[in-house]
PDB file of N, CA and C in Angstrom:
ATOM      1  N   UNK A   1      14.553  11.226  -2.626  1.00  0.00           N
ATOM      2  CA  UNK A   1      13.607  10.216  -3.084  1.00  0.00           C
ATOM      3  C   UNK A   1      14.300   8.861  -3.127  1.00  0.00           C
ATOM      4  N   UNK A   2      13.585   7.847  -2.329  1.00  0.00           N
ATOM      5  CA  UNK A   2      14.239   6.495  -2.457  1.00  0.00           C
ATOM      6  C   UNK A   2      13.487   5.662  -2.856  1.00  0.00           C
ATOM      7  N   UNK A   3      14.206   4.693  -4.096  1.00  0.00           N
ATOM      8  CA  UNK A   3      13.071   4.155  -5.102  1.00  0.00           C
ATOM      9  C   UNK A   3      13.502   2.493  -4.453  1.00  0.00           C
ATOM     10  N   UNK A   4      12.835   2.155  -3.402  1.00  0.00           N
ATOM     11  CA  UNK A   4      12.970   1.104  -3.055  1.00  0.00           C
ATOM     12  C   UNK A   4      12.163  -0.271  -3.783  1.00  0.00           C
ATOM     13  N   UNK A   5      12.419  -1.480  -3.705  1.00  0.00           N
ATOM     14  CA  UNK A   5      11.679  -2.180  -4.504  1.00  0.00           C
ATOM     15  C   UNK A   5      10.532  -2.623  -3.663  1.00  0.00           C
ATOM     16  N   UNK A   6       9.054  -2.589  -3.704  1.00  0.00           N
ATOM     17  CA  UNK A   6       8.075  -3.095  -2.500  1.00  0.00           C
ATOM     18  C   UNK A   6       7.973  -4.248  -2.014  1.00  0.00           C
ATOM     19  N   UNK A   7       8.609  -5.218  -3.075  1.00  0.00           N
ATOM     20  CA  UNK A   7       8.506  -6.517  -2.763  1.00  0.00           C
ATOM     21  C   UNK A   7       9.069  -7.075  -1.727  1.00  0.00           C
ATOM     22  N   UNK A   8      10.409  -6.167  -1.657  1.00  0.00           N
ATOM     23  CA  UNK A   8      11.511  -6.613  -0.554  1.00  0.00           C
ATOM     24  C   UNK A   8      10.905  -6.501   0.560  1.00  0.00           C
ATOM     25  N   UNK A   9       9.459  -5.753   1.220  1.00  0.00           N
ATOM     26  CA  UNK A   9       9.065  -5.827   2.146  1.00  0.00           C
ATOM     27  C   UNK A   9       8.725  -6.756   3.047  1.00  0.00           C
ATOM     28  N   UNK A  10       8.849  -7.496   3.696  1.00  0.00           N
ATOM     29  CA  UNK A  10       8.432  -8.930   4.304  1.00  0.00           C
ATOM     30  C   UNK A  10       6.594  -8.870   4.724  1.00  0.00           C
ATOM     31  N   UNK A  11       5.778  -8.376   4.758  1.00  0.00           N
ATOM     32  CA  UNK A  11       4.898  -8.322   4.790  1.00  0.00           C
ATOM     33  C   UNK A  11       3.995  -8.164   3.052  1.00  0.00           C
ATOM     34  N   UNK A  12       4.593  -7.517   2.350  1.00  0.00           N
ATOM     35  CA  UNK A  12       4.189  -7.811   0.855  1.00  0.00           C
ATOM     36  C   UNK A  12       4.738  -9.466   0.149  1.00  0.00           C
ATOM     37  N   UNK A  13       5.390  -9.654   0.692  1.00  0.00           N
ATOM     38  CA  UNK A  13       6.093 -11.168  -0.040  1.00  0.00           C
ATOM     39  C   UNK A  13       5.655 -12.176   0.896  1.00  0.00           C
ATOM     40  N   UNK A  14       4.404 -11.298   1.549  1.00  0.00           N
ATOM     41  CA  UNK A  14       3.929 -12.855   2.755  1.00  0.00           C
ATOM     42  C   UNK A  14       2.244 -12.889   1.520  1.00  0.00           C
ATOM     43  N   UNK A  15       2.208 -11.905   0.580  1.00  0.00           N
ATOM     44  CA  UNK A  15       0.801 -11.915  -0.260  1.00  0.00           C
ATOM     45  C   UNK A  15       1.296 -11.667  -1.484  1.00  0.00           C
ATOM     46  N   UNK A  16       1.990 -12.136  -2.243  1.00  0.00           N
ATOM     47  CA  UNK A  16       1.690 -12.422  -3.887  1.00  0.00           C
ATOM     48  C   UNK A  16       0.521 -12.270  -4.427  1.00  0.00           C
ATOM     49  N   UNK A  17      -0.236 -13.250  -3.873  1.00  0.00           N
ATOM     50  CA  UNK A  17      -2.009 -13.390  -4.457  1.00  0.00           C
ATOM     51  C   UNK A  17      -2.433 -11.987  -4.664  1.00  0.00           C
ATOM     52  N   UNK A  18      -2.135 -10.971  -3.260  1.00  0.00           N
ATOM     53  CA  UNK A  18      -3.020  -9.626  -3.333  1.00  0.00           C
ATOM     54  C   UNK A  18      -1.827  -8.841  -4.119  1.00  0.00           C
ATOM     55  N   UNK A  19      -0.320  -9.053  -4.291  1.00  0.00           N
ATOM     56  CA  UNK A  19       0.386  -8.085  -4.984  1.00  0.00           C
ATOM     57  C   UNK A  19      -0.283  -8.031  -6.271  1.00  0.00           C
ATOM     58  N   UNK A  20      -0.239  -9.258  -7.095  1.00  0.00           N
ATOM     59  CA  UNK A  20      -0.726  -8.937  -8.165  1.00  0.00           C
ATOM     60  C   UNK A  20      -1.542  -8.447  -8.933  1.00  0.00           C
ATOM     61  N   UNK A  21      -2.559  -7.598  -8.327  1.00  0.00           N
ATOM     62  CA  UNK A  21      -3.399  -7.229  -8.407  1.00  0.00           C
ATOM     63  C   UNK A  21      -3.349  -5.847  -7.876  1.00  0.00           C
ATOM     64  N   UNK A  22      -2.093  -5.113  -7.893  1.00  0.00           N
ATOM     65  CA  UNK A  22      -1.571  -3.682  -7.906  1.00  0.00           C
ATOM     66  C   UNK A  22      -0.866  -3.638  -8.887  1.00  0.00           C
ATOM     67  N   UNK A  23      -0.319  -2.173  -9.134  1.00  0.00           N
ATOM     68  CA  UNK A  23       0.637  -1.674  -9.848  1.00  0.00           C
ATOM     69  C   UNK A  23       1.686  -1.895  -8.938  1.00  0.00           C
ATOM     70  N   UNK A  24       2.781  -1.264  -9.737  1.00  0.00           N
ATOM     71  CA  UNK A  24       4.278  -1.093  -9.203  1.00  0.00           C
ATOM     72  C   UNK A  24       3.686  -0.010  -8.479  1.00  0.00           C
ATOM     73  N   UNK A  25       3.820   0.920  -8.654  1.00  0.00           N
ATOM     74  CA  UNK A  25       3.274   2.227  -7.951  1.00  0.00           C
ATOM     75  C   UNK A  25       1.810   2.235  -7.062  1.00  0.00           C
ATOM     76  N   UNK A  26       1.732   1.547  -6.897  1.00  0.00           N
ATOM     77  CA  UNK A  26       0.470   0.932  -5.741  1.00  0.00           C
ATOM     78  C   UNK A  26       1.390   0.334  -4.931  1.00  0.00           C
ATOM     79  N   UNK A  27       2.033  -0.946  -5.089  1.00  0.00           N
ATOM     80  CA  UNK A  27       2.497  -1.216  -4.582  1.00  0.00           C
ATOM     81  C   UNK A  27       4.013  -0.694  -3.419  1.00  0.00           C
ATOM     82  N   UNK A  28       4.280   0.496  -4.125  1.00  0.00           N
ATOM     83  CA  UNK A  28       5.201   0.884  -3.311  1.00  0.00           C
ATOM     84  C   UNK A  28       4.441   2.180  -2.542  1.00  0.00           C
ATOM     85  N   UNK A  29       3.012   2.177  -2.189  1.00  0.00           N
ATOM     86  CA  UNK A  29       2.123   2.823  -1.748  1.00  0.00           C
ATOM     87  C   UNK A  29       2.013   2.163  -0.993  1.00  0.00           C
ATOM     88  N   UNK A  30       1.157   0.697  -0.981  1.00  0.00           N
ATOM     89  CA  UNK A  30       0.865   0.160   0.186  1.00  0.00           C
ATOM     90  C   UNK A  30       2.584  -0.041   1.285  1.00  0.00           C
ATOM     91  N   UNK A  31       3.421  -0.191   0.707  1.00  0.00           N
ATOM     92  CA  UNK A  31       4.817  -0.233   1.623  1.00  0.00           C
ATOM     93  C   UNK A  31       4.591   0.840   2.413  1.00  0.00           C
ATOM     94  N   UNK A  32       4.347   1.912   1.802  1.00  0.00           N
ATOM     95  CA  UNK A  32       4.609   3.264   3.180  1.00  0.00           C
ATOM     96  C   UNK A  32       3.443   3.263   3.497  1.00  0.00           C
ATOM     97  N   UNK A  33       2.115   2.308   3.287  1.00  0.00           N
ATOM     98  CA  UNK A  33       1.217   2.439   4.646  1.00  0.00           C
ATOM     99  C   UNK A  33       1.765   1.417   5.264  1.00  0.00           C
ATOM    100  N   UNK A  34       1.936   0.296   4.965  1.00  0.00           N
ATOM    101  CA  UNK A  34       2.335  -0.894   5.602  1.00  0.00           C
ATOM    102  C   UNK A  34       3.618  -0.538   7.229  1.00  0.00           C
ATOM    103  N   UNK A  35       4.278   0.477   6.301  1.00  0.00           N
ATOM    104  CA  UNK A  35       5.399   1.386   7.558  1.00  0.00           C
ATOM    105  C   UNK A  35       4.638   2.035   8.053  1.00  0.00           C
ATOM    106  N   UNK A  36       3.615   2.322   7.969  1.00  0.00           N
ATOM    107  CA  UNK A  36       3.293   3.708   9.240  1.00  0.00           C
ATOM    108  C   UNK A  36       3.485   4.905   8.562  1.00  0.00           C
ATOM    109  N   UNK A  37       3.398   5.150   7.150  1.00  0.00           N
ATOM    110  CA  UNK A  37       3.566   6.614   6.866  1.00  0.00           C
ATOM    111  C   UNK A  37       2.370   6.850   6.144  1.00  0.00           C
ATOM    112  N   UNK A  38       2.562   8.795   6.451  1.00  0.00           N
ATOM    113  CA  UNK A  38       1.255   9.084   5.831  1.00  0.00           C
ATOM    114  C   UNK A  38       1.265   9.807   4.800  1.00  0.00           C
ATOM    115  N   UNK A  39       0.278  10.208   4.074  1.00  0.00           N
ATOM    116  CA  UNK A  39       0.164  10.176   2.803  1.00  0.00           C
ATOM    117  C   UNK A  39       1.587  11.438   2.417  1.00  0.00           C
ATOM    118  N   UNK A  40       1.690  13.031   3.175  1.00  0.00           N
ATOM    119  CA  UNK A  40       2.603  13.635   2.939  1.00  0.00           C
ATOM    120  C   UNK A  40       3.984  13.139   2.658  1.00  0.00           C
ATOM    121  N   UNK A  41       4.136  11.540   3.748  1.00  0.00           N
ATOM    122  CA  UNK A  41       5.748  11.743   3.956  1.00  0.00           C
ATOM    123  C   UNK A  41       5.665  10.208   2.670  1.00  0.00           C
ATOM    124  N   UNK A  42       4.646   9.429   2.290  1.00  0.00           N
ATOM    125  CA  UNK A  42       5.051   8.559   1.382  1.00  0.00           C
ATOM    126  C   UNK A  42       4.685   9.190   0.131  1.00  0.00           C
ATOM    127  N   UNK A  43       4.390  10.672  -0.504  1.00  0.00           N
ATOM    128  CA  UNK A  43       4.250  10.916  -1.565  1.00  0.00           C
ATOM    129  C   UNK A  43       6.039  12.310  -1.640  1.00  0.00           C
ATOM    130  N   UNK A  44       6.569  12.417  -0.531  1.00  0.00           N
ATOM    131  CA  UNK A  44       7.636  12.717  -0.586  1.00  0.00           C
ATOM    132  C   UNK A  44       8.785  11.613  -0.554  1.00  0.00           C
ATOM    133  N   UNK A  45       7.850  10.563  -0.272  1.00  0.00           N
ATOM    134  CA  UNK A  45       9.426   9.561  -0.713  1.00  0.00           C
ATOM    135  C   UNK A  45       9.171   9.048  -2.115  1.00  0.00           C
ATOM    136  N   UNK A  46       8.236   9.507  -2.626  1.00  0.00           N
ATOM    137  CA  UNK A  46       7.829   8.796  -3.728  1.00  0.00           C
ATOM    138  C   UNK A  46       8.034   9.807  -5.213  1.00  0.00           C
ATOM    139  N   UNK A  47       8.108  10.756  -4.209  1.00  0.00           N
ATOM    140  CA  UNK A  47       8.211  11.934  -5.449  1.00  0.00           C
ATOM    141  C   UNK A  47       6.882  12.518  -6.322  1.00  0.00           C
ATOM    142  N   UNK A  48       5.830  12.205  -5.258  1.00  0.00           N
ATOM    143  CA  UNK A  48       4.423  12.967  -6.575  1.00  0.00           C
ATOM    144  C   UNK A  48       3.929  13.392  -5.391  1.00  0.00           C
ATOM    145  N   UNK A  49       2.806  13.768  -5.856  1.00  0.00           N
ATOM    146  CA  UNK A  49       1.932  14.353  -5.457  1.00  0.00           C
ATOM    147  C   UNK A  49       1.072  13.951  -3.900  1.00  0.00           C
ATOM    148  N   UNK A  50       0.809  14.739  -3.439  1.00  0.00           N
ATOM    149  CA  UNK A  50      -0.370  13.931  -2.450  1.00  0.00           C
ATOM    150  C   UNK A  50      -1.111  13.672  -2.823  1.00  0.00           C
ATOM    151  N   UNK A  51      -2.125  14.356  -3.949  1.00  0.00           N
ATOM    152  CA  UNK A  51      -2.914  13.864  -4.560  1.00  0.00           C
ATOM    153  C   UNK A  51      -2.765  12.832  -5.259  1.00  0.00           C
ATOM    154  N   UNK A  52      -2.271  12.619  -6.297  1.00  0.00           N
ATOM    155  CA  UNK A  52      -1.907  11.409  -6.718  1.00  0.00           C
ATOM    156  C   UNK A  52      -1.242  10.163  -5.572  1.00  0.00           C
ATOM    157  N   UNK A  53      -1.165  10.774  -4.688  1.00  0.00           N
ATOM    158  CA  UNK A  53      -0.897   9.259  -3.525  1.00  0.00           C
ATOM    159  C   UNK A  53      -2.307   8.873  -3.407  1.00  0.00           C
ATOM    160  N   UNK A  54      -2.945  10.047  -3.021  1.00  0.00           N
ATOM    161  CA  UNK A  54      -4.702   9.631  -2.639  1.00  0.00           C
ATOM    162  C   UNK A  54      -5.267   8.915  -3.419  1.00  0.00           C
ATOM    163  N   UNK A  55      -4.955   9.324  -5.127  1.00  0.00           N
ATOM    164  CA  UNK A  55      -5.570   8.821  -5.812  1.00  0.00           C
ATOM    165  C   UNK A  55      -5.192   6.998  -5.704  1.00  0.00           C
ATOM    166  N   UNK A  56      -4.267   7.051  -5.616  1.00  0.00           N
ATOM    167  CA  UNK A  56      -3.468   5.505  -5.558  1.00  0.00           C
ATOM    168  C   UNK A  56      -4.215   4.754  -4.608  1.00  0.00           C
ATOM    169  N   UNK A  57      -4.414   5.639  -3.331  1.00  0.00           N
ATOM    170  CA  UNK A  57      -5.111   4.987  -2.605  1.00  0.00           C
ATOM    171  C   UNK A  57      -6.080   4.121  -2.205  1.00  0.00           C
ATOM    172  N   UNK A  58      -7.159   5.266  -2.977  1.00  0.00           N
ATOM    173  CA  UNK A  58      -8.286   5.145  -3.616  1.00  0.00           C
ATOM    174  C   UNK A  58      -8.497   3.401  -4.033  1.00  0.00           C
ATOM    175  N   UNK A  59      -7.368   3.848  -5.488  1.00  0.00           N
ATOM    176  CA  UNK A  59      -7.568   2.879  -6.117  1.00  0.00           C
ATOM    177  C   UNK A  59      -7.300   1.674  -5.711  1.00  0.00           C
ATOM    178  N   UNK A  60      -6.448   1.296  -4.638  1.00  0.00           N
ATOM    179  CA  UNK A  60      -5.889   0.285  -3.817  1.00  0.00           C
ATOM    180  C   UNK A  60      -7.010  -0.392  -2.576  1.00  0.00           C
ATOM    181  N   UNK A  61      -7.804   0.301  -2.356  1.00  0.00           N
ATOM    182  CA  UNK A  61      -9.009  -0.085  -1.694  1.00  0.00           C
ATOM    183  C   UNK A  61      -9.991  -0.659  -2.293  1.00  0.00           C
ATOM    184  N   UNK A  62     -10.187  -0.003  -3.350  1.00  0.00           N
ATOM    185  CA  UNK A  62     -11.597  -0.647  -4.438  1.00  0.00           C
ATOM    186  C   UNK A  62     -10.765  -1.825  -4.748  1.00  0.00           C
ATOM    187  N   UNK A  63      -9.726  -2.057  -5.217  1.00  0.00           N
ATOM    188  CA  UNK A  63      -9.151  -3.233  -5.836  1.00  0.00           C
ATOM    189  C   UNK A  63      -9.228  -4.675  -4.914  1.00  0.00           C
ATOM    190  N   UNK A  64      -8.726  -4.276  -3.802  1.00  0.00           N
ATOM    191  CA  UNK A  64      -8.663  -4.967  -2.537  1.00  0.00           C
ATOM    192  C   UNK A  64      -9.758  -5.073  -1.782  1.00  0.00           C
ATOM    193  N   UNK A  65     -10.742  -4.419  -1.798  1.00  0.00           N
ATOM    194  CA  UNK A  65     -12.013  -4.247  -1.130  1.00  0.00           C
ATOM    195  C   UNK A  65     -11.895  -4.146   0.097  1.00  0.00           C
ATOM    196  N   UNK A  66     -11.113  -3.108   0.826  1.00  0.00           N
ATOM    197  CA  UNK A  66     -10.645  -2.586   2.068  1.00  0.00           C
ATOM    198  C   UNK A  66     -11.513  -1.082   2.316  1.00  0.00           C
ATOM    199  N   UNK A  67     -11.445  -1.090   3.753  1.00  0.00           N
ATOM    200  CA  UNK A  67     -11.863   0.159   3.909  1.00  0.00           C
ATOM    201  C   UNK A  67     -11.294   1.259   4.145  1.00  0.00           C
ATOM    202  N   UNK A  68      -9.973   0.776   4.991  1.00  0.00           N
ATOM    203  CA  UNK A  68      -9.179   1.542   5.519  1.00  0.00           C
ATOM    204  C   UNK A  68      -7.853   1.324   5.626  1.00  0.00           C
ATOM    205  N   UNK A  69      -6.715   2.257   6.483  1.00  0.00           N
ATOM    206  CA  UNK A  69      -5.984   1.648   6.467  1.00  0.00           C
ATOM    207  C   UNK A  69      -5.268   0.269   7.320  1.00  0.00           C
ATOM    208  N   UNK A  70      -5.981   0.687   8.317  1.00  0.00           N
ATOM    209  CA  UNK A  70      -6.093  -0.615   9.235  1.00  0.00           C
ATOM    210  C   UNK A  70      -6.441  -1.962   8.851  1.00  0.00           C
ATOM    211  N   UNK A  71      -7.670  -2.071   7.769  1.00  0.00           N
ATOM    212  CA  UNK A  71      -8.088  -3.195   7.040  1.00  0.00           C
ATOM    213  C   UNK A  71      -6.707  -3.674   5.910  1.00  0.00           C
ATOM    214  N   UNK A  72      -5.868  -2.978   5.294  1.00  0.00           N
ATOM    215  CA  UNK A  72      -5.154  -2.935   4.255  1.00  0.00           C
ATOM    216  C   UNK A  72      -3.980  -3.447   5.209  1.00  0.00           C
ATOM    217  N   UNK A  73      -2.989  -3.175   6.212  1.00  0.00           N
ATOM    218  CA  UNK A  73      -2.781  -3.894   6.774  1.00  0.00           C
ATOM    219  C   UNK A  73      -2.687  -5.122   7.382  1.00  0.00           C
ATOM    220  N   UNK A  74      -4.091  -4.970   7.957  1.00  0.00           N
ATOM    221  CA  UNK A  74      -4.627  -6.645   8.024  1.00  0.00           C
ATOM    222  C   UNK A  74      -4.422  -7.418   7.275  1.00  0.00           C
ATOM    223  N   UNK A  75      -5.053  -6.950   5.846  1.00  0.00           N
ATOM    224  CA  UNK A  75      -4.827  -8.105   4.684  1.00  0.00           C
ATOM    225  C   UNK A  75      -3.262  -8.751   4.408  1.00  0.00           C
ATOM    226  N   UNK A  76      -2.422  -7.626   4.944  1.00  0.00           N
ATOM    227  CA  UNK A  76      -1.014  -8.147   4.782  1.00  0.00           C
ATOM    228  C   UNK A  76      -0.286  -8.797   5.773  1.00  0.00           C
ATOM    229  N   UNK A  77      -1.176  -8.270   7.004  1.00  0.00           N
ATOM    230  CA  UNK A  77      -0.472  -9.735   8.192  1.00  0.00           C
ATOM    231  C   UNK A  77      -1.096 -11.128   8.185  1.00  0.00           C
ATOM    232  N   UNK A  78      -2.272 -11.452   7.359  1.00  0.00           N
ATOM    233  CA  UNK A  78      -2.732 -12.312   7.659  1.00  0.00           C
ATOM    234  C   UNK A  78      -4.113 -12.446   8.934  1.00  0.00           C
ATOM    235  N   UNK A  79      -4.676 -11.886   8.862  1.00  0.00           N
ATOM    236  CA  UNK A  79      -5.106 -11.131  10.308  1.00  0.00           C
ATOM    237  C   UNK A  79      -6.583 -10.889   9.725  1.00  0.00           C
ATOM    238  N   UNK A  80      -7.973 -11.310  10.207  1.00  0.00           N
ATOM    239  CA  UNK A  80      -9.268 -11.695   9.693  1.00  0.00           C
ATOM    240  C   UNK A  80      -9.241  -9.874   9.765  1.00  0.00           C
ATOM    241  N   UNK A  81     -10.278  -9.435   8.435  1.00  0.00           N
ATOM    242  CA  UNK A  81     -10.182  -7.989   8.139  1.00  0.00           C
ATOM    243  C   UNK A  81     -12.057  -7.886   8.600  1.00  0.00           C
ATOM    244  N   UNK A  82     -12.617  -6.882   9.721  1.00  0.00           N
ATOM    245  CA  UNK A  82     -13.594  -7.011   9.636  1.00  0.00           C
ATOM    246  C   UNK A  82     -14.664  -6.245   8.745  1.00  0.00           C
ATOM    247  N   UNK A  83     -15.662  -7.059   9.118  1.00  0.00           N
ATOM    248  CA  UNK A  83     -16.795  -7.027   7.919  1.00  0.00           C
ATOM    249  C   UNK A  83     -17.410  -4.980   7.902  1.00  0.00           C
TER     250      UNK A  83
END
């Protein structure tokens, strides 16, 4: 398990505005979508559950008003998220 910090990500420190509006543990959720991982291998780097990744998920979409993960992305390159 590697407890990296999310911020250090260069794509999370390009959105403050939308970090703040996660948890710590959201936030080091959206990092392993932001990498390309899926829910198995970022709730094994994370140390819980898949479920509880999902749940994170979940909650990281309603917050953000995303649909997917492709949209959640977007929001972090800067990149128009469609309607």
């Amino acid at each position: 398990m590697t407890m990296i910090d999310p911020m250090s990500h260069r794509l999370l420190k390009n959105r403050p505005d939308v970090c703040d509006r996660l948890t710590d543990q959201q936030l080091r959720v959206v990092k392993g979508i932001v990498d390309g991982l899926s829910a198995p291998q970022i709730s094994q780097e994370l140390g819980r559950t898949e479920n509880t990744v999902h749940c994170h998920i979940k909650a990281i979409y309603r917050k953000l008003g995303v649909k997917n993960r492709v949209h959640l992305v977007l929001l972090f390159t800067h990149q128009e998220v469609p309607a």
